[in-house]
C-alpha atoms as a PDB file:
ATOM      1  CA  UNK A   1       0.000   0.000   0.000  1.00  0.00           C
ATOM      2  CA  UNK A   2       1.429   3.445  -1.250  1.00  0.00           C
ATOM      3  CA  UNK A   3      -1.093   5.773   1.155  1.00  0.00           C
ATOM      4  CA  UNK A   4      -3.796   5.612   2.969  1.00  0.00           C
ATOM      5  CA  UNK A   5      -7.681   6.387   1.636  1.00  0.00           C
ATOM      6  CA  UNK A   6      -9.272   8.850   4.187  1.00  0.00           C
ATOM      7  CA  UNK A   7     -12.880   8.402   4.850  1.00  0.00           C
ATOM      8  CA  UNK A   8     -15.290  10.249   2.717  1.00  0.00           C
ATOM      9  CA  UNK A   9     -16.503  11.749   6.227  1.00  0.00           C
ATOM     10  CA  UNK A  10     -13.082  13.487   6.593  1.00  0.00           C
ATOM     11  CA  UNK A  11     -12.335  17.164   7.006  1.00  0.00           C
ATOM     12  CA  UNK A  12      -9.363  17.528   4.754  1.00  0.00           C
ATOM     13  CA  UNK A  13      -8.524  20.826   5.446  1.00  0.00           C
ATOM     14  CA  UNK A  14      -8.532  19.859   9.469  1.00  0.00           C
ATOM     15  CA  UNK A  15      -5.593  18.624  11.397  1.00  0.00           C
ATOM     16  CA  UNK A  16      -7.065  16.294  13.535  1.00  0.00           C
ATOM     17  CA  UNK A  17      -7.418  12.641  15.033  1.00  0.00           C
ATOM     18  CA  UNK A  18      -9.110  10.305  13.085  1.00  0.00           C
ATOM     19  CA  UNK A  19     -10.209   6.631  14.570  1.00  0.00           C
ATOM     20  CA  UNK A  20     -10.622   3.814  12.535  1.00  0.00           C
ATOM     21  CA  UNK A  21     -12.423   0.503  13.497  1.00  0.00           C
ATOM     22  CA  UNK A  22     -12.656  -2.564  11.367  1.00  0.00           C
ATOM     23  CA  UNK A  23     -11.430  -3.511   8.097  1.00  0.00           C
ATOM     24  CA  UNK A  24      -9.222  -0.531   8.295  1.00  0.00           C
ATOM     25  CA  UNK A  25      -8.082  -0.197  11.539  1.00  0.00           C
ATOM     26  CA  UNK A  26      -7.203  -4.484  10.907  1.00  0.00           C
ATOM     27  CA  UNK A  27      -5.374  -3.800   7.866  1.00  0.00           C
ATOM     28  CA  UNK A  28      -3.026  -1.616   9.520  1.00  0.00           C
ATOM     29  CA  UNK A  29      -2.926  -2.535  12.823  1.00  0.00           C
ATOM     30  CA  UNK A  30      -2.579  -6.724  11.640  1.00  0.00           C
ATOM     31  CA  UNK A  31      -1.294  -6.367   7.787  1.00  0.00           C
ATOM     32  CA  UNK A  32       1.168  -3.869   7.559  1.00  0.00           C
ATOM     33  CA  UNK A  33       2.024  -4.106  11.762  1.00  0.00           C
ATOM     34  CA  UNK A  34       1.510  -0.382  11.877  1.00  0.00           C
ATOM     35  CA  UNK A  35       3.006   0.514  15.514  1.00  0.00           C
ATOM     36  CA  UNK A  36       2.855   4.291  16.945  1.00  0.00           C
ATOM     37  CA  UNK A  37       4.831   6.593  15.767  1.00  0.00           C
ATOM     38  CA  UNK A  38       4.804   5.244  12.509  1.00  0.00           C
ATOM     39  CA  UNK A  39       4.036   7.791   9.191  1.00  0.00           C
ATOM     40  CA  UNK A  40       2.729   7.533   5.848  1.00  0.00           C
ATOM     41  CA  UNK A  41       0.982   9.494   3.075  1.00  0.00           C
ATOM     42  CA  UNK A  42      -2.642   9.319   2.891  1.00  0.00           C
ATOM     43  CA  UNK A  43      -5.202  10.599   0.700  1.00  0.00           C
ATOM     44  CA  UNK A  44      -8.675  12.875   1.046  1.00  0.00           C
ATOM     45  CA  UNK A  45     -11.339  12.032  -1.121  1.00  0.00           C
ATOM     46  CA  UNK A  46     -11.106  15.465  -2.511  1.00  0.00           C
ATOM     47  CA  UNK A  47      -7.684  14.852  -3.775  1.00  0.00           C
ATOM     48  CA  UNK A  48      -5.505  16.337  -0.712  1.00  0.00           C
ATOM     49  CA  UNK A  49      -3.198  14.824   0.252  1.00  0.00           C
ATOM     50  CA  UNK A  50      -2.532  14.314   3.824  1.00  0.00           C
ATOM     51  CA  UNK A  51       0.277  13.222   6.558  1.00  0.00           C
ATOM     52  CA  UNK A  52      -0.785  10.321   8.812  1.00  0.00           C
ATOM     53  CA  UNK A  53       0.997   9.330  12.223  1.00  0.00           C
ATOM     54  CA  UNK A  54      -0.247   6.223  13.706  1.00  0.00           C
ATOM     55  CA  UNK A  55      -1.059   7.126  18.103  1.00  0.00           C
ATOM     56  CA  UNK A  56      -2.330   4.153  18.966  1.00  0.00           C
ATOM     57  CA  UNK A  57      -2.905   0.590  16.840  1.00  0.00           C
ATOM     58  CA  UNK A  58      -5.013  -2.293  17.667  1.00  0.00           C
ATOM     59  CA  UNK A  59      -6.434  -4.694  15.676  1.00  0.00           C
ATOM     60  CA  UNK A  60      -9.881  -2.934  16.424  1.00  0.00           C
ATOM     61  CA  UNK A  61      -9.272   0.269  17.020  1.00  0.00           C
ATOM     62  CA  UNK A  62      -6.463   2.182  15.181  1.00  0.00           C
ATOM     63  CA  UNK A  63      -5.553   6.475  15.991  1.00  0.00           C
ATOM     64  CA  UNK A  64      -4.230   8.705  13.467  1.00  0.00           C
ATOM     65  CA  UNK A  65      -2.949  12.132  13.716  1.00  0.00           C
ATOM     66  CA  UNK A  66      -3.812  13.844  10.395  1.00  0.00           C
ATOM     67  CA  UNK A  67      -2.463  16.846   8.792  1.00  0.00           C
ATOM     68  CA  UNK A  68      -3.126  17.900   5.403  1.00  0.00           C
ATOM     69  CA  UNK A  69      -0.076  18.821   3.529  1.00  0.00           C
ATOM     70  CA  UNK A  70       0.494  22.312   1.962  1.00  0.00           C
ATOM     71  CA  UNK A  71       2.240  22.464  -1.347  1.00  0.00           C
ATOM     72  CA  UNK A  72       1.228  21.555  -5.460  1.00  0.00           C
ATOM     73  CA  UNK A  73      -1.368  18.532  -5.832  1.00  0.00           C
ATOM     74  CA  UNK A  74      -1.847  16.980  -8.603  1.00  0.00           C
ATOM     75  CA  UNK A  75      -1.023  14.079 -10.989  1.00  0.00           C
ATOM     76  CA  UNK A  76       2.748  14.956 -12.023  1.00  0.00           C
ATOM     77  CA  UNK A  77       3.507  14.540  -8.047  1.00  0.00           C
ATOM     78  CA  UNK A  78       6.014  11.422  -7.703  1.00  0.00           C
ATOM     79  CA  UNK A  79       4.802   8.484  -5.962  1.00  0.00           C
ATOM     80  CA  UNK A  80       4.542   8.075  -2.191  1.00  0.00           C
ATOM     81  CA  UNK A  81       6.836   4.951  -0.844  1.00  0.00           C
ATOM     82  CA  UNK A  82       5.182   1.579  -0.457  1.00  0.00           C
ATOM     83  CA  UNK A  83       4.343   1.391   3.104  1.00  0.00           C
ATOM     84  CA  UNK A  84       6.572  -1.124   5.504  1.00  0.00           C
ATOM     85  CA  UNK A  85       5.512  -3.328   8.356  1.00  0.00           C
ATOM     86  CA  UNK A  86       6.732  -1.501  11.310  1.00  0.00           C
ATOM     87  CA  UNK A  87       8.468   1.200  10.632  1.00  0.00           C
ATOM     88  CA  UNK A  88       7.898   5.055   9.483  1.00  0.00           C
ATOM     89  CA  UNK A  89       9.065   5.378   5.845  1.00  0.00           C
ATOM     90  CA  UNK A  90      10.539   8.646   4.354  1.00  0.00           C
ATOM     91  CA  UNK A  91       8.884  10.704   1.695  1.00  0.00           C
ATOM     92  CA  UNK A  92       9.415  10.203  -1.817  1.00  0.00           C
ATOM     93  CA  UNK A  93      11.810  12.627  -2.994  1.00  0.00           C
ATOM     94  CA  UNK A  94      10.863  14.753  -6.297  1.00  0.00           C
ATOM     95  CA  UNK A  95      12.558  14.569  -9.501  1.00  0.00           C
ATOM     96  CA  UNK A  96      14.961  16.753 -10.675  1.00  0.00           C
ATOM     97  CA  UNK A  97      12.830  18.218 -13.875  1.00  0.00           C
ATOM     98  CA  UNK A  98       9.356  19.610 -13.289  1.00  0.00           C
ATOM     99  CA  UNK A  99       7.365  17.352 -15.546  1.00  0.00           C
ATOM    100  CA  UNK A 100       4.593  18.504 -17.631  1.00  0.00           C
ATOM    101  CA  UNK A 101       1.196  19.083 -16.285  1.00  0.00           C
ATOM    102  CA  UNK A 102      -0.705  15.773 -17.748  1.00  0.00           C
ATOM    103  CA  UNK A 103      -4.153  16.915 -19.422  1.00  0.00           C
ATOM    104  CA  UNK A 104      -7.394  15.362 -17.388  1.00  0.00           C
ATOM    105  CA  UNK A 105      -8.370  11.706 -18.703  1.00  0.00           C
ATOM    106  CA  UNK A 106     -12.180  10.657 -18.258  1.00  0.00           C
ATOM    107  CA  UNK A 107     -13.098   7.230 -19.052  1.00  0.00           C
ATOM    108  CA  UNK A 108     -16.471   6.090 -20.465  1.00  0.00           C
ATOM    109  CA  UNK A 109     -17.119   2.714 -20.728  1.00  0.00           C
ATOM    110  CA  UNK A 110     -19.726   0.873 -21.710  1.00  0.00           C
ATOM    111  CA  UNK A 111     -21.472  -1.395 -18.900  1.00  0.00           C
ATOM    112  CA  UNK A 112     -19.859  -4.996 -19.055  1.00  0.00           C
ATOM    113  CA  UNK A 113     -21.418  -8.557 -17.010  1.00  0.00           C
ATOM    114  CA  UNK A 114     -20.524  -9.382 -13.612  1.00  0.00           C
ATOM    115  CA  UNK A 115     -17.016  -8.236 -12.595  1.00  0.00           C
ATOM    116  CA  UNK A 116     -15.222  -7.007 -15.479  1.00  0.00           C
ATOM    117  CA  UNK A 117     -15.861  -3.582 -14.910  1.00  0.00           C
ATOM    118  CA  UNK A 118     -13.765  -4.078 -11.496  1.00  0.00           C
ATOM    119  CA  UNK A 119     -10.728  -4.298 -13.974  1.00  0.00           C
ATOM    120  CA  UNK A 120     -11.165  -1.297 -16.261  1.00  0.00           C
ATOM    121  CA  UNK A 121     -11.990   0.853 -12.763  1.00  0.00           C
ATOM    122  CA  UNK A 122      -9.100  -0.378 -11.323  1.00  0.00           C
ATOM    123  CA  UNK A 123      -6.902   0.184 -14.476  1.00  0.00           C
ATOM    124  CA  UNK A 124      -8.207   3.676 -14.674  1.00  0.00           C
ATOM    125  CA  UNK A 125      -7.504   4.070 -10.905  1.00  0.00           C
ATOM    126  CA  UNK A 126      -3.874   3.235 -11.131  1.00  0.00           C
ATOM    127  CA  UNK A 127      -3.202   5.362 -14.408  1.00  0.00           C
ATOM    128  CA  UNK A 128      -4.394   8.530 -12.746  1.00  0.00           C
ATOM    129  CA  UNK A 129      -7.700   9.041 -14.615  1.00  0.00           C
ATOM    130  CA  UNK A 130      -9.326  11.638 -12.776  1.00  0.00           C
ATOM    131  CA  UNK A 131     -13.013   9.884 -13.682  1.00  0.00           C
ATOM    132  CA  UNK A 132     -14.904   6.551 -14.465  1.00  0.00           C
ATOM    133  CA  UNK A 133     -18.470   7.323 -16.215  1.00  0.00           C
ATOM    134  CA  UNK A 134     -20.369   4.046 -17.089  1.00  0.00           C
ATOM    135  CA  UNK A 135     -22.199   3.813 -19.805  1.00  0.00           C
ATOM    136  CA  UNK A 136     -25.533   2.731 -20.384  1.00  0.00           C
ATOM    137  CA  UNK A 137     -25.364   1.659 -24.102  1.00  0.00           C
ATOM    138  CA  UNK A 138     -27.873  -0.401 -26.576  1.00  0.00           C
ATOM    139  CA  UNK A 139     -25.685  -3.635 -25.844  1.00  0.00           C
ATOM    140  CA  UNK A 140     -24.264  -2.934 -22.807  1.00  0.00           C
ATOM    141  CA  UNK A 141     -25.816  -4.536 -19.504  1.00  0.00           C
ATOM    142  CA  UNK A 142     -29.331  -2.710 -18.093  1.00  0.00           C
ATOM    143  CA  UNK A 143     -28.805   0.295 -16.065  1.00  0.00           C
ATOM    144  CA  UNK A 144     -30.817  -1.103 -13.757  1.00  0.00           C
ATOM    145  CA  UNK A 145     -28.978  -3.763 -13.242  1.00  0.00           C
ATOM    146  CA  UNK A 146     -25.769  -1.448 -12.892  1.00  0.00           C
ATOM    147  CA  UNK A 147     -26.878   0.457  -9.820  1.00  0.00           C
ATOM    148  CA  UNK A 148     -26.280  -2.298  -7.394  1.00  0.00           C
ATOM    149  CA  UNK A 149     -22.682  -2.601  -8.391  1.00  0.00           C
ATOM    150  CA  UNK A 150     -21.606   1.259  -7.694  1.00  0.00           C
ATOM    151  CA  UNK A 151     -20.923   0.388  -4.025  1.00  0.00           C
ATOM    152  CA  UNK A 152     -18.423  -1.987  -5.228  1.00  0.00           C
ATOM    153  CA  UNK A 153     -16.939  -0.407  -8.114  1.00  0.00           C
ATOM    154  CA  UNK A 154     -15.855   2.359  -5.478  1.00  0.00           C
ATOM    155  CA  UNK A 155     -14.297   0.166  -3.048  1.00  0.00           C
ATOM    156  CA  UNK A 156     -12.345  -1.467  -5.522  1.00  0.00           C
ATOM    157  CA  UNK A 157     -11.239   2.109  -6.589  1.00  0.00           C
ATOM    158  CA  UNK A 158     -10.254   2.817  -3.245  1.00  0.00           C
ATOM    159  CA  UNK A 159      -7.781  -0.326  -2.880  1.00  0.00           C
ATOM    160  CA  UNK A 160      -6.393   0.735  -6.100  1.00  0.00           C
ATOM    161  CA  UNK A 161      -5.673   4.526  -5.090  1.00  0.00           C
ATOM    162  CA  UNK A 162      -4.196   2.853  -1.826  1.00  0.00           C
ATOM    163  CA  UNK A 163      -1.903   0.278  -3.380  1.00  0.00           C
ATOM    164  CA  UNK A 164      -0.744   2.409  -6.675  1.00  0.00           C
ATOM    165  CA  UNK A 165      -0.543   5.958  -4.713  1.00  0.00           C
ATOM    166  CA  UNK A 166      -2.002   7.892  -7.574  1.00  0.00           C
ATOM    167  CA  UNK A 167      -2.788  11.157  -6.626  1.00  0.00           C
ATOM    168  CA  UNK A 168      -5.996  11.679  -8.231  1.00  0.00           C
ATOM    169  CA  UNK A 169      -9.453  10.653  -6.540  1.00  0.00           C
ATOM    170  CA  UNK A 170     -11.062   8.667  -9.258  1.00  0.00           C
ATOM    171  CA  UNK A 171     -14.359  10.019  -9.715  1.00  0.00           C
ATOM    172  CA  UNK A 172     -17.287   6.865 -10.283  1.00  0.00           C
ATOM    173  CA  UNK A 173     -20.224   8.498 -11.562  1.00  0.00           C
ATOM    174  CA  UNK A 174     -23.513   6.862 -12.079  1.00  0.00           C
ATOM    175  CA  UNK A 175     -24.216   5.079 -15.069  1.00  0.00           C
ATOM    176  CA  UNK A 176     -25.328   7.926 -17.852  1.00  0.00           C
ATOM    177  CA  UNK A 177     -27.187   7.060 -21.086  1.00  0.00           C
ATOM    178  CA  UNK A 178     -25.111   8.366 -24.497  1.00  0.00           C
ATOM    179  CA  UNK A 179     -27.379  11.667 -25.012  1.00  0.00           C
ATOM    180  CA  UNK A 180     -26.983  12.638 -21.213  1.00  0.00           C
ATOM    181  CA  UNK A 181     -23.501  11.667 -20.958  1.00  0.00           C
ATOM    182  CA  UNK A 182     -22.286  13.855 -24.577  1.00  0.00           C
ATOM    183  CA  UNK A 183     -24.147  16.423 -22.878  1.00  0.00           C
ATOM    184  CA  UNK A 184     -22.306  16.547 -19.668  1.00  0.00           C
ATOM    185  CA  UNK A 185     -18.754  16.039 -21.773  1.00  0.00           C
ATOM    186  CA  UNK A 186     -19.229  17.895 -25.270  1.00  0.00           C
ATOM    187  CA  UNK A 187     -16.306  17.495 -27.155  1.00  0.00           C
ATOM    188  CA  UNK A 188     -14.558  20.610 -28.264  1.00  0.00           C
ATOM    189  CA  UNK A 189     -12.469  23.740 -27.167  1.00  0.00           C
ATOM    190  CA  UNK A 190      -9.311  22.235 -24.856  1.00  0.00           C
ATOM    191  CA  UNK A 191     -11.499  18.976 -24.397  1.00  0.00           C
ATOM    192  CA  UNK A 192     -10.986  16.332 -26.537  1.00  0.00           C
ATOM    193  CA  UNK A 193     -12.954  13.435 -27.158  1.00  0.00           C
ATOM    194  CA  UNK A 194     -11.896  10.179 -28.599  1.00  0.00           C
ATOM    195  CA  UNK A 195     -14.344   7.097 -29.225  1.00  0.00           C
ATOM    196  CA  UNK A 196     -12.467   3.822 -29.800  1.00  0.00           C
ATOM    197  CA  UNK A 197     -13.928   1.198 -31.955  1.00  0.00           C
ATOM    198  CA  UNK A 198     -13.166  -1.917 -33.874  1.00  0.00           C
ATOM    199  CA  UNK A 199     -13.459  -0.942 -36.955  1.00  0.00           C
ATOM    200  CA  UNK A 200     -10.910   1.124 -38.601  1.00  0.00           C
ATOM    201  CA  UNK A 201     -12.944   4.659 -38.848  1.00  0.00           C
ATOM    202  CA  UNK A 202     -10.346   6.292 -38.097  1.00  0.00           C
ATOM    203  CA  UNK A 203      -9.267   9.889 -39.829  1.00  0.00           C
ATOM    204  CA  UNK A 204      -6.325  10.665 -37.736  1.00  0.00           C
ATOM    205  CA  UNK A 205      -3.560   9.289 -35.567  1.00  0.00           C
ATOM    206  CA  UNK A 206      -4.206   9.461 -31.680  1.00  0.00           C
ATOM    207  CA  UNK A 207      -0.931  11.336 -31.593  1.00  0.00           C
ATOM    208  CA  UNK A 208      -2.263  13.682 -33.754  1.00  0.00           C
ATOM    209  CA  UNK A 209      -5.632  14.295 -31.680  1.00  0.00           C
ATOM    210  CA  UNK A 210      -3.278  14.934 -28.771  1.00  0.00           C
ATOM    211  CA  UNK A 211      -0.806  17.071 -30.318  1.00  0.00           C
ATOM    212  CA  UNK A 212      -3.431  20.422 -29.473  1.00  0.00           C
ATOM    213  CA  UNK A 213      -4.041  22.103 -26.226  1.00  0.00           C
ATOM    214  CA  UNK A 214      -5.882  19.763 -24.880  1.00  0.00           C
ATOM    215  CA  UNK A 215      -6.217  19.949 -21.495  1.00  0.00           C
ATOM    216  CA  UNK A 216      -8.746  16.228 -21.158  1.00  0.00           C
ATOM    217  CA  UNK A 217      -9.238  13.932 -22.847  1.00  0.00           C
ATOM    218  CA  UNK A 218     -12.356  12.094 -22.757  1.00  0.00           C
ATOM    219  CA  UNK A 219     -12.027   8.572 -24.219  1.00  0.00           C
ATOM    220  CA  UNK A 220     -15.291   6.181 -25.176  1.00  0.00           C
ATOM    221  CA  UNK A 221     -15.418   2.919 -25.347  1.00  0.00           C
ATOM    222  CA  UNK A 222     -17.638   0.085 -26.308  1.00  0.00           C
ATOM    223  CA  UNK A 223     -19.944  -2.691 -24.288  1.00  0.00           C
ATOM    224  CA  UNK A 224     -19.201  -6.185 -25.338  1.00  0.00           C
ATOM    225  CA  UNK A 225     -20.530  -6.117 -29.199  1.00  0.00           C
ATOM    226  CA  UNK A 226     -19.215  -2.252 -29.411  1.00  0.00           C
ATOM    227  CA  UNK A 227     -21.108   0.907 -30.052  1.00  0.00           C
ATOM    228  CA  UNK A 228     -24.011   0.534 -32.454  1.00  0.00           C
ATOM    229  CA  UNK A 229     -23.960   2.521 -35.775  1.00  0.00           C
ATOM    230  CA  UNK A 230     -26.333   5.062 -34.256  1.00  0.00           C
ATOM    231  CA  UNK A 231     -24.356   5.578 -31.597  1.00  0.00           C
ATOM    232  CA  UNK A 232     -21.444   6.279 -33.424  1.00  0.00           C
ATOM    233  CA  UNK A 233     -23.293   8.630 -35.305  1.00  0.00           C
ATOM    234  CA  UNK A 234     -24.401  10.484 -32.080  1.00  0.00           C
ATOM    235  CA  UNK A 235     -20.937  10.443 -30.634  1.00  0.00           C
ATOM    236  CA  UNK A 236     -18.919  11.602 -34.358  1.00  0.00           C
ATOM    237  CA  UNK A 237     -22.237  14.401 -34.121  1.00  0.00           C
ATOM    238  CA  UNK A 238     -20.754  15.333 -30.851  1.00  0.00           C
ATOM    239  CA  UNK A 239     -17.705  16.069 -31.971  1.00  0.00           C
ATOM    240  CA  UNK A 240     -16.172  12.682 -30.609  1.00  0.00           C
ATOM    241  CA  UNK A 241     -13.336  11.524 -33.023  1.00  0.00           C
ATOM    242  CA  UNK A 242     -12.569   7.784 -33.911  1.00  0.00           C
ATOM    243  CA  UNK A 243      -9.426   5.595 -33.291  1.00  0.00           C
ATOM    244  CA  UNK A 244      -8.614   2.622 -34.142  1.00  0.00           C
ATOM    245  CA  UNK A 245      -6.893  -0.011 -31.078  1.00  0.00           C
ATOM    246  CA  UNK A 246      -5.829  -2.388 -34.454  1.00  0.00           C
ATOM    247  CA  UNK A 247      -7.317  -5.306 -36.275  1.00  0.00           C
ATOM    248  CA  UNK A 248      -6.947  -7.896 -33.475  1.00  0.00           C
ATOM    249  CA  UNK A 249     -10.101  -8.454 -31.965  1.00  0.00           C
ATOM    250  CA  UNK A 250     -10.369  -7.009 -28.394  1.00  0.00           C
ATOM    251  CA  UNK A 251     -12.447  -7.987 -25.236  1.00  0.00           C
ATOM    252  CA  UNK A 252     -14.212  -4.698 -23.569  1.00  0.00           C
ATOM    253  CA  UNK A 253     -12.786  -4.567 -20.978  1.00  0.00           C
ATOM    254  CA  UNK A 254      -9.041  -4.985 -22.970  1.00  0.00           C
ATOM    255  CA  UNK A 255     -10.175  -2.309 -24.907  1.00  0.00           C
ATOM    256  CA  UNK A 256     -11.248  -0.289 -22.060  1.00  0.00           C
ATOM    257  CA  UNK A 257      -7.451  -0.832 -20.525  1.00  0.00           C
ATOM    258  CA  UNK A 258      -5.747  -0.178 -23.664  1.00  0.00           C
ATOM    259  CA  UNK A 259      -7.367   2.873 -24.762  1.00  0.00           C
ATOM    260  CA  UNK A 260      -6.076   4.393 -21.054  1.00  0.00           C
ATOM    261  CA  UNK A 261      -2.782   3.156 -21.789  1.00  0.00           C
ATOM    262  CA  UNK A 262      -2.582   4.281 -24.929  1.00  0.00           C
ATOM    263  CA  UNK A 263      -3.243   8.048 -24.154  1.00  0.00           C
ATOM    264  CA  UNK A 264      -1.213   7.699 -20.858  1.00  0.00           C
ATOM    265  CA  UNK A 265       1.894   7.204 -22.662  1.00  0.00           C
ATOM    266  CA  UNK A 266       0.650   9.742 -25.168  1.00  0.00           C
ATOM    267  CA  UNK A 267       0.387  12.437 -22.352  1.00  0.00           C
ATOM    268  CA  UNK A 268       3.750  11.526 -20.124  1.00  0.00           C
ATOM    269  CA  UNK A 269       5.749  11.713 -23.414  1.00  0.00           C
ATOM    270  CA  UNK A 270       4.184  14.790 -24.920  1.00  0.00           C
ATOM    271  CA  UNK A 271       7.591  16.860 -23.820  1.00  0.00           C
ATOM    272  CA  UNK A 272       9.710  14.435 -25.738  1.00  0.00           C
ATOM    273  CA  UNK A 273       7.426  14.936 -28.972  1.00  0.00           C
ATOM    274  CA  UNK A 274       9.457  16.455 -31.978  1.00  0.00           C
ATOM    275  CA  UNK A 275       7.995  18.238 -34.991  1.00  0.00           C
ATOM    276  CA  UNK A 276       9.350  17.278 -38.437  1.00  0.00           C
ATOM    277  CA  UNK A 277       9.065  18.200 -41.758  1.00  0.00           C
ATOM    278  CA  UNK A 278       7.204  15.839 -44.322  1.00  0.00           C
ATOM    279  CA  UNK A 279       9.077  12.939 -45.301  1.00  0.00           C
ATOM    280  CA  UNK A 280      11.429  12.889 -42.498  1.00  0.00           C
END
């Protein structure tokens, strides 16, 4: 575990004791053998980012002394050390350069059976996306079917923000239909919006898309069967562009992952990009 996911009941802006029973106070107190005077990073649900000292630890009842921490946020921060049984562990030191502000990534995905959504939330948890918006699609599972699910799609969000130490609260929205969600992320401006599909429809390269100011990047993709021609036609009305993830054939929730990855290594390697003249 890299920090520590703070209650949604927290006061981030308060320095304060906090008291955890349960699963929580048991995972540190029993798992990681957190003893008193112990440190490590933890994290508010709005984002902040907060020092933790441990007071007391039992198995069911665990004290923490939190203090927010003052300073830049945000998702070019490095890392925060894995946490060790037993011991306080030191801060991650910065890197030399100042790396490039990464643009916002949203993820909309179209609603998948049983637990394969706990993948793509997890994936997107781990690569910094700052939300999650399900999709309620003409193949994908019924939204009301989804709702039940949200509970868990958030805890599993939470281990991941804990274990990879990303410092960006994944945001899990409630499943939108197509029309609501282009209207609540409308392509265009510093936004951009990508839609991925099987087929190739595509009219440009990804690195091409990204190579604007763009400062998000909303990217779409597909239930199990893909987006259905009139969807595609409501997204490309939108101003949603398409790309192409090649001619093998993908599982959704594959898909879902590589899309992310794809325009994460996009974004941290957009200060290495070189222009060149045609032909070069």
């Amino acid at each position: 575990m890299r920090q520590f996911i703070l209650p949604p009941s927290w006061d981030a802006s308060r320095d304060g004791v906090l008291v955890l029973t349960g699963k929580d106070a048991r995972r540190l107190a029993v798992v990681l053998r957190a003893q008193p005077g112990d440190t490590f990073p933890g994290l508010a649900p709005s984002g902040t980012r907060c020092q933790c000292e441990v007071l007391a630890a039992r198995a069911e009842r665990v004290e923490l002394r939190v203090r927010p921490e003052t300073g830049r946020q945000g998702a070019t921060d490095m890392p925060p050390p894995d946490i060790r049984s037993g011991r306080a562990v030191e801060k991650a030191q910065p890197a030399n350069a100042e790396p490039a502000p990464l643009p916002r990534i949203v993820l909309a995905a179209g609603i998948l059976k049983g637990s394969k959504l706990d993948d793509v939330v997890r994936a997107a948890t781990e690569a910094g996306a700052a939300a999650f918006v399900p999709l309620a699609t003409e193949r994908s599972v019924p939204r009301g079917e989804f709702q039940g699910r949200l509970a868990r799609l958030r805890r599993v969000r939470d281990e991941a923000l804990g274990q990879s130490g990303s410092s960006v609260g994944t945001d899990i929205s409630d499943a939108l239909p197509l029309a609501d969600f282009l209207a609540a992320y409308p392509a265009g401006g510093t936004r951009l919006g990508v839609v991925f599909h099987e087929t190739p429809l595509a009219k440009g390269s990804l690195h091409g898309y990204c190579t604007g100011d763009v400062e998000e990047i909303v990217a779409c993709v597909g239930p199990e069967g893909g987006f259905s021609a009139g969807e595609l036609d409501l997204l490309a009305a939108g101003g949603y562009r398409p790309a192409w993830l090649g001619p093998s054939v993908l599982r959704a929730q594959t898909a879902a992952v590589f899309a992310l990855a794809s325009i994460r290594i996009l974004c941290l390697e957009r200060a290495s990009w070189r222009l060149t003249k045609s032909g070069e």
